[in-house]
N, C-alpha and C. Protein backbone atom coordinates (compact mmCIF):
# COMPACT_ATOMS: atom_id res chain seq x y z
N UNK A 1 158.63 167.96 252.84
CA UNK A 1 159.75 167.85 251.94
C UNK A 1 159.27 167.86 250.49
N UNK A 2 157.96 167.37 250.28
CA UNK A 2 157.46 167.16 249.13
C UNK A 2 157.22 168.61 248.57
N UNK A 3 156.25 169.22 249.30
CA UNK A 3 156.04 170.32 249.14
C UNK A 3 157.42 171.54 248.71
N UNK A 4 158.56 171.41 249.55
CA UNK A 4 159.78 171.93 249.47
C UNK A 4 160.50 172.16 248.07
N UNK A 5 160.45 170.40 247.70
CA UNK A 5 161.10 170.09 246.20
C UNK A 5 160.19 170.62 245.26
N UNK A 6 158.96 170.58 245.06
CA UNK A 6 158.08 171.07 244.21
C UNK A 6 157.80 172.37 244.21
N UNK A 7 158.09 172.94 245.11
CA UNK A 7 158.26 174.41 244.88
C UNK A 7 159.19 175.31 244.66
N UNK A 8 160.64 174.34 245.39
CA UNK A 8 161.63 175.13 244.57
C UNK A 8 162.18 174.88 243.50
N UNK A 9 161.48 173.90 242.68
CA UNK A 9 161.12 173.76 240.66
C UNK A 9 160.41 174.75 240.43
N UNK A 10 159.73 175.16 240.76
CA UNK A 10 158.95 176.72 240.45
C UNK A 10 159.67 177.53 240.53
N UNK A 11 160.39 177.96 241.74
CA UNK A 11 161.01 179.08 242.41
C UNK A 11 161.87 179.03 241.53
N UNK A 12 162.93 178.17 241.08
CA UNK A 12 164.16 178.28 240.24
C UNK A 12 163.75 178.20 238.52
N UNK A 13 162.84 177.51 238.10
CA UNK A 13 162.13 178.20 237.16
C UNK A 13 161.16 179.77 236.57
N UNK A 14 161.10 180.49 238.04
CA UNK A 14 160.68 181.51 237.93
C UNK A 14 161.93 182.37 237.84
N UNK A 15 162.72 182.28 238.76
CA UNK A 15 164.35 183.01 238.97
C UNK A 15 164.96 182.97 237.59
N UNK A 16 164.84 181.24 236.84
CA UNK A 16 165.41 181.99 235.20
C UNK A 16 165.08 182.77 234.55
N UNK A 17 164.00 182.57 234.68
CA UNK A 17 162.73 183.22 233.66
C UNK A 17 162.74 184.79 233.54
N UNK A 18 163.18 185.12 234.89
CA UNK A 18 163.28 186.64 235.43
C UNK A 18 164.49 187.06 234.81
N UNK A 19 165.51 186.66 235.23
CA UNK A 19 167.08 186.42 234.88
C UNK A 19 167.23 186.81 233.15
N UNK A 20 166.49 185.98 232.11
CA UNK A 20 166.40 185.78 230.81
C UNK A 20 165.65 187.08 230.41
N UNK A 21 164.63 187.62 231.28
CA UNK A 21 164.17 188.22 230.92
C UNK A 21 164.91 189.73 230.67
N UNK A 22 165.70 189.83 231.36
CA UNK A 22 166.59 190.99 231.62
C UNK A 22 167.11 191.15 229.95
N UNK A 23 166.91 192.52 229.38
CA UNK A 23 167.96 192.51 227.87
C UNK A 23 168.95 192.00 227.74
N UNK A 24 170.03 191.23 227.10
CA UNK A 24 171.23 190.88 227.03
C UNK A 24 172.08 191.97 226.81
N UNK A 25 171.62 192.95 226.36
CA UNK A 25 172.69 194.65 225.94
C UNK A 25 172.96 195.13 227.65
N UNK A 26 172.15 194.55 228.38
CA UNK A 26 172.29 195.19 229.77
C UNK A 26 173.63 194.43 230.26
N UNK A 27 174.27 193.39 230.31
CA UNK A 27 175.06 192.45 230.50
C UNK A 27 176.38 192.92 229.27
N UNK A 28 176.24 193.17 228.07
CA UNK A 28 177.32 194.27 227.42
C UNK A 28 177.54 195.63 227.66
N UNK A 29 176.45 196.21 227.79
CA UNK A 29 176.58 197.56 228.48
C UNK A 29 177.54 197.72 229.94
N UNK A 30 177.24 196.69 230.72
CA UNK A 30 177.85 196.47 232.05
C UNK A 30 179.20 196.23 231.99
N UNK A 31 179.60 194.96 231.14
CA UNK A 31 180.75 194.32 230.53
C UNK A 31 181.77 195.35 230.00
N UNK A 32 181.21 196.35 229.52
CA UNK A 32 181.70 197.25 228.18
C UNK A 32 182.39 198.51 229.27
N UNK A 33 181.47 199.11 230.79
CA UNK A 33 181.91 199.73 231.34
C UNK A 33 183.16 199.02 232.47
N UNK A 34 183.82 198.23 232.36
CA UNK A 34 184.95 197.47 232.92
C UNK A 34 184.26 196.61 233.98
N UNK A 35 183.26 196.44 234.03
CA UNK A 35 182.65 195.50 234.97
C UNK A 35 182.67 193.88 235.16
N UNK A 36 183.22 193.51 235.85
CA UNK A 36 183.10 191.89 236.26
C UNK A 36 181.76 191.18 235.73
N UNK A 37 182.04 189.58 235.55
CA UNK A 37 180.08 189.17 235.59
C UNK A 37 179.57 189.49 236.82
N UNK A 38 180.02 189.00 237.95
CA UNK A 38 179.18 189.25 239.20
C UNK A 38 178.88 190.26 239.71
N UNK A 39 179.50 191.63 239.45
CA UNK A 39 179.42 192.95 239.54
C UNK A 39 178.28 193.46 238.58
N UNK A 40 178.21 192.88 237.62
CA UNK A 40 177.14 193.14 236.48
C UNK A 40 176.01 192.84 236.95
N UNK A 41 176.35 191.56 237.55
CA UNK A 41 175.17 190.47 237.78
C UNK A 41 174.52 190.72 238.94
N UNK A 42 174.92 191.32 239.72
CA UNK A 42 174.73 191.81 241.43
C UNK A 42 174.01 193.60 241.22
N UNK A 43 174.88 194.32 240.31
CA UNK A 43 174.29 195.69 240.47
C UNK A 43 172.97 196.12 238.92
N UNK A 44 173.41 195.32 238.33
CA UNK A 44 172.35 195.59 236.63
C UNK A 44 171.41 194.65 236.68
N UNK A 45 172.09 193.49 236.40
CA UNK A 45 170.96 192.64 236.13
C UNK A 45 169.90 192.25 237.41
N UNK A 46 170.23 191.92 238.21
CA UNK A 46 169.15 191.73 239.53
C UNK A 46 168.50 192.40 239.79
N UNK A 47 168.77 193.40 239.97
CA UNK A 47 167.84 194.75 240.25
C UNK A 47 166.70 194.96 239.08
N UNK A 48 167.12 194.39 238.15
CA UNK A 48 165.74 195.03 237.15
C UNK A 48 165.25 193.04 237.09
N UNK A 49 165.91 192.01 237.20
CA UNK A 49 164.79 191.16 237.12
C UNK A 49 164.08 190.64 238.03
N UNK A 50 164.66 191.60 239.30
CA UNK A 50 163.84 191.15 240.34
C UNK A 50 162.52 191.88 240.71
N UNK A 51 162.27 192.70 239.49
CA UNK A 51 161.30 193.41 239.79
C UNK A 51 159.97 192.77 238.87
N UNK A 52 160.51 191.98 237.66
CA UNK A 52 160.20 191.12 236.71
C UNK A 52 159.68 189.80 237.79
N UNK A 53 160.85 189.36 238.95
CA UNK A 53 160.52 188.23 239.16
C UNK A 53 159.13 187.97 240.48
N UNK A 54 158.86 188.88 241.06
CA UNK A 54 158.44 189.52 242.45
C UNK A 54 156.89 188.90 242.05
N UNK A 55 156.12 189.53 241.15
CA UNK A 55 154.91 188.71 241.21
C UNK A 55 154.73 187.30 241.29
N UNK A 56 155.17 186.60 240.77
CA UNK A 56 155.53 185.05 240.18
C UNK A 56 155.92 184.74 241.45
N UNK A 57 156.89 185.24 241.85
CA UNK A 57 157.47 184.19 243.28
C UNK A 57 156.68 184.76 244.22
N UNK A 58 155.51 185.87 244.14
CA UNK A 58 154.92 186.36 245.34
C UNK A 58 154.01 185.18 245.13
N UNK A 59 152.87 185.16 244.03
CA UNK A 59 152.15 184.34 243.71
C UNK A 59 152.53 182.61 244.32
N UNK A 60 153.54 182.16 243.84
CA UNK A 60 154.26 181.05 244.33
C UNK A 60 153.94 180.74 246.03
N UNK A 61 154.62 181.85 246.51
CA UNK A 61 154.51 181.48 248.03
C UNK A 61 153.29 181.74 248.78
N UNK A 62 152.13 182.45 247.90
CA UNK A 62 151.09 181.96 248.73
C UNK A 62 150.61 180.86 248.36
N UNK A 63 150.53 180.84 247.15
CA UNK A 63 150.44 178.98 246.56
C UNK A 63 150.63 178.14 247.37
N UNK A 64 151.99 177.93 247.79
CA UNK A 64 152.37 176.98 248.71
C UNK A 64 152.15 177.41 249.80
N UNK A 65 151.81 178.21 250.53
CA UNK A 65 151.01 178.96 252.04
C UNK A 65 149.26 177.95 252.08
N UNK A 66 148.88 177.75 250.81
CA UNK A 66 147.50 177.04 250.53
C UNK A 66 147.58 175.90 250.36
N UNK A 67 149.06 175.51 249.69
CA UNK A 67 148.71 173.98 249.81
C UNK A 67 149.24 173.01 250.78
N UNK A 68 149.70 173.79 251.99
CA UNK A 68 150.43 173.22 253.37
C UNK A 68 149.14 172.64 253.86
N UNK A 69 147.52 173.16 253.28
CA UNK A 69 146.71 172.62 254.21
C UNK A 69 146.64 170.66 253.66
N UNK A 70 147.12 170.72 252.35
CA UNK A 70 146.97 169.37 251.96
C UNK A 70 148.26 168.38 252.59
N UNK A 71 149.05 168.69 253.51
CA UNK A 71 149.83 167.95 254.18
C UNK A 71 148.91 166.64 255.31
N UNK A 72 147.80 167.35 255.64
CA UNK A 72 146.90 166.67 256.51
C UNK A 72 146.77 165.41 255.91
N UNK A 73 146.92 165.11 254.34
CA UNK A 73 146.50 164.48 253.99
C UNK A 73 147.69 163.27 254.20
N UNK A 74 148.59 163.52 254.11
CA UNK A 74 149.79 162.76 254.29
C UNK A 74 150.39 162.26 255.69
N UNK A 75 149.42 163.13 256.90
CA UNK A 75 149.36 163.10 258.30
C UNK A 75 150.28 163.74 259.13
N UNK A 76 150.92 165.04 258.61
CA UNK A 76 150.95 166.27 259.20
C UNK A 76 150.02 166.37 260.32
N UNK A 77 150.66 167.48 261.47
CA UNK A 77 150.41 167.97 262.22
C UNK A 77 150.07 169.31 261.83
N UNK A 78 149.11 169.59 261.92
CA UNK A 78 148.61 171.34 261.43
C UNK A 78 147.44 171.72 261.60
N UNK A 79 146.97 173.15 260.86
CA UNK A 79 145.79 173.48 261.12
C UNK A 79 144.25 172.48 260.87
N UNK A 80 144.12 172.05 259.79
CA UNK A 80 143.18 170.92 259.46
C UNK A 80 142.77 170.10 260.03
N UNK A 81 144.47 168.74 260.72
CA UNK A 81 144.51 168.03 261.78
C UNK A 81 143.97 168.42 263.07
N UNK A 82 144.15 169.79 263.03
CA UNK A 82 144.08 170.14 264.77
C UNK A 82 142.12 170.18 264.93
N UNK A 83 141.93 170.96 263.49
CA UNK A 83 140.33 170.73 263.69
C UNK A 83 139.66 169.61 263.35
N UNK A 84 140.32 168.25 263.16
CA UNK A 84 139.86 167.16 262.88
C UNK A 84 139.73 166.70 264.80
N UNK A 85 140.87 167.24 265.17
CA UNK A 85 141.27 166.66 266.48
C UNK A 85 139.52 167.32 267.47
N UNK A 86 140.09 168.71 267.51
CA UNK A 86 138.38 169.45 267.66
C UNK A 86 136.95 168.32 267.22
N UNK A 87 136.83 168.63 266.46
CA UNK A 87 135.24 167.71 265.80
C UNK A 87 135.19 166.45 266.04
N UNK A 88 136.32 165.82 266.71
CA UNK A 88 136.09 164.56 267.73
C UNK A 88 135.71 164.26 268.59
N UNK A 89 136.34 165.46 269.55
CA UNK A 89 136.34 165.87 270.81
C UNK A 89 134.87 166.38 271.00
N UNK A 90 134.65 167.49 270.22
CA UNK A 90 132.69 167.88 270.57
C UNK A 90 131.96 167.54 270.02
N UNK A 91 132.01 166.99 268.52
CA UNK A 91 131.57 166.90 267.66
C UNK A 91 130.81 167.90 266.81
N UNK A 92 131.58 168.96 266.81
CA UNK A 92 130.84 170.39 265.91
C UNK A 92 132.01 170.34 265.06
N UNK A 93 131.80 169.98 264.14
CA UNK A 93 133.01 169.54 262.73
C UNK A 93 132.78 170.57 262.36
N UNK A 94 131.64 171.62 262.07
CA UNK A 94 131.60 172.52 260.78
C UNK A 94 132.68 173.68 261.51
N UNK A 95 132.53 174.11 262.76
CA UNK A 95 132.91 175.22 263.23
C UNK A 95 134.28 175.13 263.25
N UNK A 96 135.36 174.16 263.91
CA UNK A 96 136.32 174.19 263.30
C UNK A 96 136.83 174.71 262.02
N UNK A 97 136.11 173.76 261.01
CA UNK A 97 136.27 174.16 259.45
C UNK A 97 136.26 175.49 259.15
N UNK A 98 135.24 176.29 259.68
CA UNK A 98 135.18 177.22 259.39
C UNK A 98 136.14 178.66 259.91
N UNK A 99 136.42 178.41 260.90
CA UNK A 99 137.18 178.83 261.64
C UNK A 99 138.91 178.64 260.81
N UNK A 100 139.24 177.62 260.25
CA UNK A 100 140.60 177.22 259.67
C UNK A 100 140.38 178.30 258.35
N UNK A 101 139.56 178.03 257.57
CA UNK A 101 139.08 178.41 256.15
C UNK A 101 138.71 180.60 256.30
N UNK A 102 138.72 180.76 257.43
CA UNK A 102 138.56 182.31 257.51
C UNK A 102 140.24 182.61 258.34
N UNK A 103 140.91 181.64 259.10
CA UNK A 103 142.17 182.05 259.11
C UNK A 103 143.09 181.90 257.81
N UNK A 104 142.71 180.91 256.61
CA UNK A 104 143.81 180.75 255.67
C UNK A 104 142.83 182.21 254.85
N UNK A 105 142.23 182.63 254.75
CA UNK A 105 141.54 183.74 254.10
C UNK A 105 141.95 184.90 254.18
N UNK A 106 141.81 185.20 255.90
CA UNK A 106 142.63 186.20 256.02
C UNK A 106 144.50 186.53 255.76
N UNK A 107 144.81 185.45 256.30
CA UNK A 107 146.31 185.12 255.88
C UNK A 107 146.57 185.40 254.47
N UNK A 108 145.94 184.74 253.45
CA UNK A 108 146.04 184.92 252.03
C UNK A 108 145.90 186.56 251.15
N UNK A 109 144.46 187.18 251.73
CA UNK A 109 144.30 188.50 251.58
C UNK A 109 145.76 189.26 252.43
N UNK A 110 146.25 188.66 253.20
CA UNK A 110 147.27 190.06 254.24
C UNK A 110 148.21 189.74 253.22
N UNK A 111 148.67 188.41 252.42
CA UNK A 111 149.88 188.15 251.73
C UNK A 111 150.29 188.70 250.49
N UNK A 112 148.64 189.19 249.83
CA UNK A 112 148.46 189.46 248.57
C UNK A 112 148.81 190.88 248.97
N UNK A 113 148.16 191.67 250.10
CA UNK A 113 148.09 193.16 249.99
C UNK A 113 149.50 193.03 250.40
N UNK A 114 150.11 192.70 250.90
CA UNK A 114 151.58 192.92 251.23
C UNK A 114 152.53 192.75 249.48
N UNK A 115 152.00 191.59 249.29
CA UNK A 115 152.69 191.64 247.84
C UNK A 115 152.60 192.63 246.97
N UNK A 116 151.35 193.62 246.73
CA UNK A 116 150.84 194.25 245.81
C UNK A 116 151.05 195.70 246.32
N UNK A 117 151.43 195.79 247.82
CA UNK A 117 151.89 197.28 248.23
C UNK A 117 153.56 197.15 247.31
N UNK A 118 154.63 195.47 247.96
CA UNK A 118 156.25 196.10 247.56
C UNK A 118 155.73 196.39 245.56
N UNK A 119 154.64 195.59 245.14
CA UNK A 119 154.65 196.04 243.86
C UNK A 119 154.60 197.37 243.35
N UNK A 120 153.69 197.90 243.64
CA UNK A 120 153.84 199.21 243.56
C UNK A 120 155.21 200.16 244.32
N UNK A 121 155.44 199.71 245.50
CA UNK A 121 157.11 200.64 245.72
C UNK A 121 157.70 200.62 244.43
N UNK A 122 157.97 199.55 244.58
CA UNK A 122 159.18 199.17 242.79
C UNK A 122 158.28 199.99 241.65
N UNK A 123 157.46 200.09 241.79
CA UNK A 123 157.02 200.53 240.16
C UNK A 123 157.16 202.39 240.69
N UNK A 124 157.02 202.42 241.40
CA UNK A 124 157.35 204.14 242.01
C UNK A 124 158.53 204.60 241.69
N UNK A 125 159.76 203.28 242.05
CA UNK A 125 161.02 203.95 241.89
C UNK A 125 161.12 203.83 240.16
N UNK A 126 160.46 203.20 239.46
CA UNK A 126 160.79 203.18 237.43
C UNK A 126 160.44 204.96 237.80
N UNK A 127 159.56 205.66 238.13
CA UNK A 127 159.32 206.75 237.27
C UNK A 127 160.21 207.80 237.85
């Protein structure tokens, strides 16, 4: 839950940020062609700050993909715990570890290349 609230202060601080970022002439331009706010707001403005907002909130959610491992600390059930549970049981602590630390690795690299392929789609459709 902790994790939850603290990230969606990011998430909704990134969403303004994106939002603001959009020109304000884009929102008169829209206005000016007989358009509603939410019609504006749904077909003009989103579309271009969500292309603004996509790194930041990509960044964000692996952030918090990395710091689920610090739940252990609070006594979560998860990957960490489970290899604490391991290195009891045989007592080979490192291999666990290591084993957790090359799955959040790989996970992290698949999240980034996934993020950095839709980046480039979107930047395909600007030209």
């Amino acid at each position: 839950m902790t994790l939850g609230i603290n990230s969606g202060a990011y998430v909704a601080e990134i969403v303004r940020s994106g939002l603001m970022s959009v020109d304000p002439g884009q929102m008169e331009a829209g206005r000016s062609l007989g358009l509603n706010y939410s019609s504006v707001m749904r077909s003009v403005i989103i579309p271009q700050a969500f292309k603004n907002i996509l790194p930041a909130l990509g960044n964000e959610f692996i952030t918090l993909f990395k710091d689920t491992s610090l739940i252990t600390i609070i006594g979560g059930k998860e990957l960490v715990y489970a290899a604490q549970a391991v290195g009891a049981k045989t007592y080979a602590v490192m291999f666990p570890y290591v084993g957790i630390a090359v799955i959040y690795l790989l996970l992290v690299m698949l999240l980034t290349y996934l993020q950095s392929k839709l980046e480039r789609r979107l930047r395909a459709d600007e030209r």
